[in-house]
Protein backbone atom coordinates (compact mmCIF):
# COMPACT_ATOMS: atom_id res chain seq x y z
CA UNK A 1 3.50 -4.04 20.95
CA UNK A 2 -0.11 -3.18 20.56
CA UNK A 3 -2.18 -5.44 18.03
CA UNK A 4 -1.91 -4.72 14.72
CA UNK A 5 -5.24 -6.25 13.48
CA UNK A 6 -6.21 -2.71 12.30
CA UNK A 7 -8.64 -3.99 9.86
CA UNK A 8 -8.15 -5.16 6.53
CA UNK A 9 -10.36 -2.50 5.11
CA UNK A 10 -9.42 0.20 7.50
CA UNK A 11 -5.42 -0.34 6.68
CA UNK A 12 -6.35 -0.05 3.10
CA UNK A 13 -9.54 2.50 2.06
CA UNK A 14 -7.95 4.95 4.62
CA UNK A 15 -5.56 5.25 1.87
CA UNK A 16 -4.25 9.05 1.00
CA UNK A 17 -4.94 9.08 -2.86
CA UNK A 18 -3.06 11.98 -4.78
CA UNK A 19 -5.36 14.09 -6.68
CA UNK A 20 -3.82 13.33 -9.43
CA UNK A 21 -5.39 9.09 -8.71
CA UNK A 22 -8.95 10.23 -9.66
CA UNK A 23 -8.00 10.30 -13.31
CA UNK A 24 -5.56 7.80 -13.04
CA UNK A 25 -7.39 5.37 -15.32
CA UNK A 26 -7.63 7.85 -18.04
CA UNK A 27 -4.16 9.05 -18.08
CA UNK A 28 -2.13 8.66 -20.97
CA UNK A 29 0.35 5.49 -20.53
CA UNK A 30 3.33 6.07 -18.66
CA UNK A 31 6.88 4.77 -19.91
CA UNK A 32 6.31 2.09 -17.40
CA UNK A 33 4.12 0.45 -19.87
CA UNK A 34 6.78 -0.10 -22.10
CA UNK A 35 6.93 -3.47 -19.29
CA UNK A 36 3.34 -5.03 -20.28
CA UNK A 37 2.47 -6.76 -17.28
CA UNK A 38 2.41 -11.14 -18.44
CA UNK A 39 -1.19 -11.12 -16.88
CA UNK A 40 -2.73 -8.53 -18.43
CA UNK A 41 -6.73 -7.84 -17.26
CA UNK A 42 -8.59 -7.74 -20.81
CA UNK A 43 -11.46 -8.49 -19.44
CA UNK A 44 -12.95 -6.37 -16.84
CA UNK A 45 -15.47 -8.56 -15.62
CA UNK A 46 -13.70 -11.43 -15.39
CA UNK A 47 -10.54 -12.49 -12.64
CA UNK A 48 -8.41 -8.85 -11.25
CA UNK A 49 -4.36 -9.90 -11.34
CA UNK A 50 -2.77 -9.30 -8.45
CA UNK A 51 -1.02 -6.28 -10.33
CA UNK A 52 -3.73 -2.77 -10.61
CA UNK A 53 -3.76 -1.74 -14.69
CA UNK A 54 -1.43 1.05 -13.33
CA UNK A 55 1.32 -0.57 -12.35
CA UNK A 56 3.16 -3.44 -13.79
CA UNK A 57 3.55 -7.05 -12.66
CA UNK A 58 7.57 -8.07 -11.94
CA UNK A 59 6.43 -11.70 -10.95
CA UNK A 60 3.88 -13.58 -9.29
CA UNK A 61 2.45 -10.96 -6.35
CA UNK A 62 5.23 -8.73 -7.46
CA UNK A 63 4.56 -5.50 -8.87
CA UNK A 64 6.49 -1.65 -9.62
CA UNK A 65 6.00 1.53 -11.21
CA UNK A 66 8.50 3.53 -13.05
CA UNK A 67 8.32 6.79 -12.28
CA UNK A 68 12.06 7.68 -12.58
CA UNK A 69 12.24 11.52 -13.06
CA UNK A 70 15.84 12.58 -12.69
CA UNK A 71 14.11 16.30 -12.75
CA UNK A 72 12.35 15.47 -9.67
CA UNK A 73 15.02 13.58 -7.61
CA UNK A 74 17.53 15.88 -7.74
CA UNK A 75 19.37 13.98 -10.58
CA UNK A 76 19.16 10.51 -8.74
CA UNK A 77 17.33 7.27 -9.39
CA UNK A 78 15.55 6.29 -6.48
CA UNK A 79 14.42 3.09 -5.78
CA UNK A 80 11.14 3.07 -2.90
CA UNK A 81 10.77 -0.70 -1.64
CA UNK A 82 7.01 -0.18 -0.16
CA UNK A 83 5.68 -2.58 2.55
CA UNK A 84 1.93 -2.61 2.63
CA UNK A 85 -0.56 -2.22 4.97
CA UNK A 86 -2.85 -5.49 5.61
CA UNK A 87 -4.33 -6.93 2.59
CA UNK A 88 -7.16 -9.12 2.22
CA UNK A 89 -7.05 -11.54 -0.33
CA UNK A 90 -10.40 -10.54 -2.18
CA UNK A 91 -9.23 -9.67 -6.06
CA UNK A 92 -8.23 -6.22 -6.53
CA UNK A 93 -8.00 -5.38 -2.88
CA UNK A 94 -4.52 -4.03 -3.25
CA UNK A 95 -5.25 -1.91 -6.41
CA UNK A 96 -5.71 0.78 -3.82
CA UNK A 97 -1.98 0.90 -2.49
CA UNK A 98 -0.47 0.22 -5.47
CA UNK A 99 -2.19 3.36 -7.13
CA UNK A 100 -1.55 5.36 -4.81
CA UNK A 101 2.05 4.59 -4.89
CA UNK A 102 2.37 4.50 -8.53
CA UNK A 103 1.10 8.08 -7.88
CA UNK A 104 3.62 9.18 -5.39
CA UNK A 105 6.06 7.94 -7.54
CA UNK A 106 4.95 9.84 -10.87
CA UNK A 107 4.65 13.22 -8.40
CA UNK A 108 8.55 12.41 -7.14
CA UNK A 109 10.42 10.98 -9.18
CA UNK A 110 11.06 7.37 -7.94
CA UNK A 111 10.61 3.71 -8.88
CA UNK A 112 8.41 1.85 -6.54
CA UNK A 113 8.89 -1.99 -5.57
CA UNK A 114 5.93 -3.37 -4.34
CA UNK A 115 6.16 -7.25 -3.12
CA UNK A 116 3.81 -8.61 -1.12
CA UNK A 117 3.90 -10.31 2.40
CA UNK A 118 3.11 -13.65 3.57
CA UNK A 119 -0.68 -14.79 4.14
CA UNK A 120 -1.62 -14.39 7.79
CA UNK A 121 -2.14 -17.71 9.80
CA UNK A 122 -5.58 -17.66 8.85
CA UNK A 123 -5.23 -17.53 5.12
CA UNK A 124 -7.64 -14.90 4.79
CA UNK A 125 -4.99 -11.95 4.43
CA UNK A 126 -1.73 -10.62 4.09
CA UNK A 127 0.39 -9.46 6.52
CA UNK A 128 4.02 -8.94 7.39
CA UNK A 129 6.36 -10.73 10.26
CA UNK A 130 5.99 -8.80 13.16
CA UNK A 131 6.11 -11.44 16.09
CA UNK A 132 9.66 -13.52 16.33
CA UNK A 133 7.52 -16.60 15.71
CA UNK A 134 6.46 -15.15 12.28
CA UNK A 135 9.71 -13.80 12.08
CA UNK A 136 11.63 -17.04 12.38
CA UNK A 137 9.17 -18.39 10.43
CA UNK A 138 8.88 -16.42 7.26
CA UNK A 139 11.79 -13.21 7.51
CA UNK A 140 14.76 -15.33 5.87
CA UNK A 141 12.44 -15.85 2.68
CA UNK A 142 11.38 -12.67 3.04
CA UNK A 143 14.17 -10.56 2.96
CA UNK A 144 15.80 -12.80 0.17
CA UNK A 145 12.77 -12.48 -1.86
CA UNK A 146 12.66 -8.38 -2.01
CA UNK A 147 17.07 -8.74 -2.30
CA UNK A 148 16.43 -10.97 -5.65
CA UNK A 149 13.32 -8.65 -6.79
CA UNK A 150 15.59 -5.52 -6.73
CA UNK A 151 18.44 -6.96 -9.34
CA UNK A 152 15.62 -8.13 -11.20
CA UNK A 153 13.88 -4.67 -11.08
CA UNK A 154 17.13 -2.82 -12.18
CA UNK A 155 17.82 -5.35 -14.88
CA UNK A 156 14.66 -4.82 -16.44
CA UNK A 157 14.13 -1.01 -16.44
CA UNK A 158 18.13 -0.74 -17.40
CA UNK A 159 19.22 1.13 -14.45
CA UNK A 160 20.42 0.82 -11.31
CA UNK A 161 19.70 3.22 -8.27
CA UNK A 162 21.37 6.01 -6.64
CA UNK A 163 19.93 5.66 -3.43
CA UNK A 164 16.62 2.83 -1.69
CA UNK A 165 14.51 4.17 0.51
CA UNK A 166 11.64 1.40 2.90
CA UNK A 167 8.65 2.48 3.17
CA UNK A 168 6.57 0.73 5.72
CA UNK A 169 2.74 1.63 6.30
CA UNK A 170 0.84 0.18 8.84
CA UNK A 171 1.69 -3.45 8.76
CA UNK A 172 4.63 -2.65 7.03
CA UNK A 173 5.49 0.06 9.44
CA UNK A 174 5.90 -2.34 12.36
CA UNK A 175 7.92 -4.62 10.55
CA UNK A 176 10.00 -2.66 8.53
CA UNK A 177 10.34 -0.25 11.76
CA UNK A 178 12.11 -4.13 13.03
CA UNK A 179 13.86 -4.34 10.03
CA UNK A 180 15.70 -1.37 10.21
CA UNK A 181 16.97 -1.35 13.53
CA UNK A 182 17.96 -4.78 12.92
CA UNK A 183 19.92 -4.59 9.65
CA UNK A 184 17.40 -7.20 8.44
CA UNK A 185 17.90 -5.83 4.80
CA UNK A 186 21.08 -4.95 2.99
CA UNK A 187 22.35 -1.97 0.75
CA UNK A 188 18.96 0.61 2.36
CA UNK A 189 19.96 4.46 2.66
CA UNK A 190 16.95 4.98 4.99
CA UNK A 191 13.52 3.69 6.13
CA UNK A 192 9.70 5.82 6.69
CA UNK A 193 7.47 4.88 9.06
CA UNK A 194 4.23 5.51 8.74
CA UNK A 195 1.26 4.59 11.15
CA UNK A 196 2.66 2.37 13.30
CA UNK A 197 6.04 1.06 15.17
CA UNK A 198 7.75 -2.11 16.46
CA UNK A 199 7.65 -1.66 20.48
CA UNK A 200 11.19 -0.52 22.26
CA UNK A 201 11.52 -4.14 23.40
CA UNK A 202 12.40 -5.12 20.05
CA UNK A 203 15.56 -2.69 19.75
CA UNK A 204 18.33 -4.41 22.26
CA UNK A 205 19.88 -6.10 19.23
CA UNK A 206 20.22 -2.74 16.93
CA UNK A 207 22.66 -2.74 14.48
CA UNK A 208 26.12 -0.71 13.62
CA UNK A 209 24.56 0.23 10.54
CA UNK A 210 22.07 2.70 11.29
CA UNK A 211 20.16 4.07 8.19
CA UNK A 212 18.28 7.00 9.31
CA UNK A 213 14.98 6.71 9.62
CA UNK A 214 12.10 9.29 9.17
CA UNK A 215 9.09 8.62 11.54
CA UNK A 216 5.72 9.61 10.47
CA UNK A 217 2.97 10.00 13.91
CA UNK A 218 -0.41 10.38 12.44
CA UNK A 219 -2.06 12.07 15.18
CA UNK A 220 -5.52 11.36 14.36
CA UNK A 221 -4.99 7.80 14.69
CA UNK A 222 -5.47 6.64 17.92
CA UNK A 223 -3.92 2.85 17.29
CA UNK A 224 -1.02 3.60 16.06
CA UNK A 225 0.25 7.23 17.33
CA UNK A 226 1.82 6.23 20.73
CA UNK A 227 3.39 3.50 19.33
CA UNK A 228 4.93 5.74 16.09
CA UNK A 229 5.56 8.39 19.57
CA UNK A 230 7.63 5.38 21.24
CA UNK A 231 9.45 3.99 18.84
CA UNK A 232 10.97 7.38 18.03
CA UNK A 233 11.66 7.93 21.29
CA UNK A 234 13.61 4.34 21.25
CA UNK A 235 15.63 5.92 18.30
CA UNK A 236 16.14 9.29 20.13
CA UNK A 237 17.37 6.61 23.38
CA UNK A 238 19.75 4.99 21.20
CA UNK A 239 20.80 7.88 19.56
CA UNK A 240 19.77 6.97 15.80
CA UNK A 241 19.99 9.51 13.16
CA UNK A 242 16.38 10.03 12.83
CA UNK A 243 13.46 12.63 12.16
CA UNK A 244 9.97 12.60 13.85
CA UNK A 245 7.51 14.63 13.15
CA UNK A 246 3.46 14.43 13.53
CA UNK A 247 0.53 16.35 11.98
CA UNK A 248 -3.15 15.24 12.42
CA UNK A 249 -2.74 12.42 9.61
CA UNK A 250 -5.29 9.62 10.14
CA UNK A 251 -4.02 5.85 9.50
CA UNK A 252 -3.11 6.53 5.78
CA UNK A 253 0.44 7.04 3.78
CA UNK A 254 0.45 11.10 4.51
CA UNK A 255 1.19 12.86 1.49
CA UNK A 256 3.16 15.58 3.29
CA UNK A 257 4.83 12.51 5.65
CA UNK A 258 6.11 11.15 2.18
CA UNK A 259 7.20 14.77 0.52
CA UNK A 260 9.01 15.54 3.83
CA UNK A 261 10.45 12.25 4.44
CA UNK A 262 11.71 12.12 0.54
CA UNK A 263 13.22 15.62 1.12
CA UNK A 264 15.26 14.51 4.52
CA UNK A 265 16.24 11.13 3.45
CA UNK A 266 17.98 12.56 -0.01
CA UNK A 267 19.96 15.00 2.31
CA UNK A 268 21.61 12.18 4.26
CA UNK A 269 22.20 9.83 1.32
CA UNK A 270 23.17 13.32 -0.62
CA UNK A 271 25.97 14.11 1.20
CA UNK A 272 27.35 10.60 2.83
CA UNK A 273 27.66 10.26 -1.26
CA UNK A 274 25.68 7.03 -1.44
CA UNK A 275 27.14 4.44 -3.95
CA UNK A 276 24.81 3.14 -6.60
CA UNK A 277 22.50 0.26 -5.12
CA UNK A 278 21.16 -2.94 -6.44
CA UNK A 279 20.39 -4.75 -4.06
CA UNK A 280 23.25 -7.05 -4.05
């Protein structure tokens, strides 16, 4: 697998922001903030929580978005677990992602979980489990982690979901790309990957359950796009139920990627008449 050390701000302020983001902090509250966050930023020139204004803190490095819009998700509630790009650990760094995805989810329809990853070796970041060292070292907490942060999620909006959906950008694209042919994570109707792709070598122990998964090559991102371009072609080999597709996208979470992956992934859960999840 190619590095991933994309750089911490590259991973990040390459972010697609909806138009809809540039007002963001002058919209009107959304029914998500019905679930004040516990660390609330009164003071803006003082310490940023971990948790953007937008969005609303779960737990400790643990924040979601209600956006659930039955209108917009073709009657379903749709839970979106998003895995981050790299983070640094500078205050407010992640306000970025979590916008955008708070905006994504507004536009269709969804709730979005967004936990965070483990610091890198270094301490100076955050990034997920990639290598089987880091892997062996942090996945089991991992993976229990997001598992206890979905029941938690459901109990406190009241709900719980029709149908999850991974997202994985960047970092989070060549883990959760791992995850998924793996099994790693329980109770998933389908993964996106966006910008990046665990290498073919990683695939020999694929599981029985194969969620499909919707592969997003940004073109225009010279990286990541062979290895998004080979890790579909490891699903095609193994013969996955996946989608590929690839537009000049640079290393960002593609708006159109998203809408189109969104679109697919509802089909399949849709009409293998998906039980409701939470995460159990």
């Amino acid at each position: 697998m190619r590095p991933i050390w994309l750089g911490l701000a590259l991973a990040t302020c390459a972010f697609a922001v909806p138009a809809s983001a540039k007002n963001a902090t002058n919209a009107p509250k959304t029914k998500s903030a019905k679930h004040a966050s516990s660390k609330p930023n009164s003071d803006p020139e003082g310490p940023k929580p971990w948790c953007a204004p937008e969005v609303t803190e779960l737990e400790e490095h643990v924040c979601y978005f209600d956006g659930d819009d039955p209108a917009k998700s073709e009657g379903r509630h749709t839970l979106v677990i998003y895995l981050h790009g790299s983070l640094a650990t500078t205050p407010g760094f992640a306000w970025l992602q979590q916008r955008s995805m708070a905006n994504y989810a507004k536009r269709h329809g969804f709730t979005v979980l967004l936990p965070t990853s483990p610091k890198n070796g270094a301490g100076n970041g955050y990034l997920w489990p990639t290598s089987i060292p880091a892997q062996r070292e942090h996945e089991a907490k991992v993976l229990a982690d997001i598992q206890r942060e979905r029941k938690e999620l459901a109990q406190r909006i009241g709900h719980d979901f029709d149908e999850t959906f991974v997202v994985g950008f960047s970092s989070g694209a060549y883990y959760g790309s791992g995850v998924a042919v793996r099994g790693a994570l329980s109770d998933v109707d389908g993964y996106v990957i966006l910008a990046g792709g665990a290498s073919p070598g990683q695939h020999l122990a694929a599981t029985k359950n194969r969620a499909p998964i919707f592969v997003g090559v940004s073109a225009s991102d010279r990286q990541t796009a062979d290895d998004s371009r080979h890790y579909a072609h490891a699903l095609a080999a193994m013969g996955w139920p996946h989608r590929v597709e690839e537009r000049p996208a640079g290393h960002t979470v593609d708006p159109t990627f998203l809408s189109q992956a969104l679109s697919w992934l509802r089909s399949k859960t849709h009409n293998a008449g998906s039980a409701h999840r939470t995460g159990g």
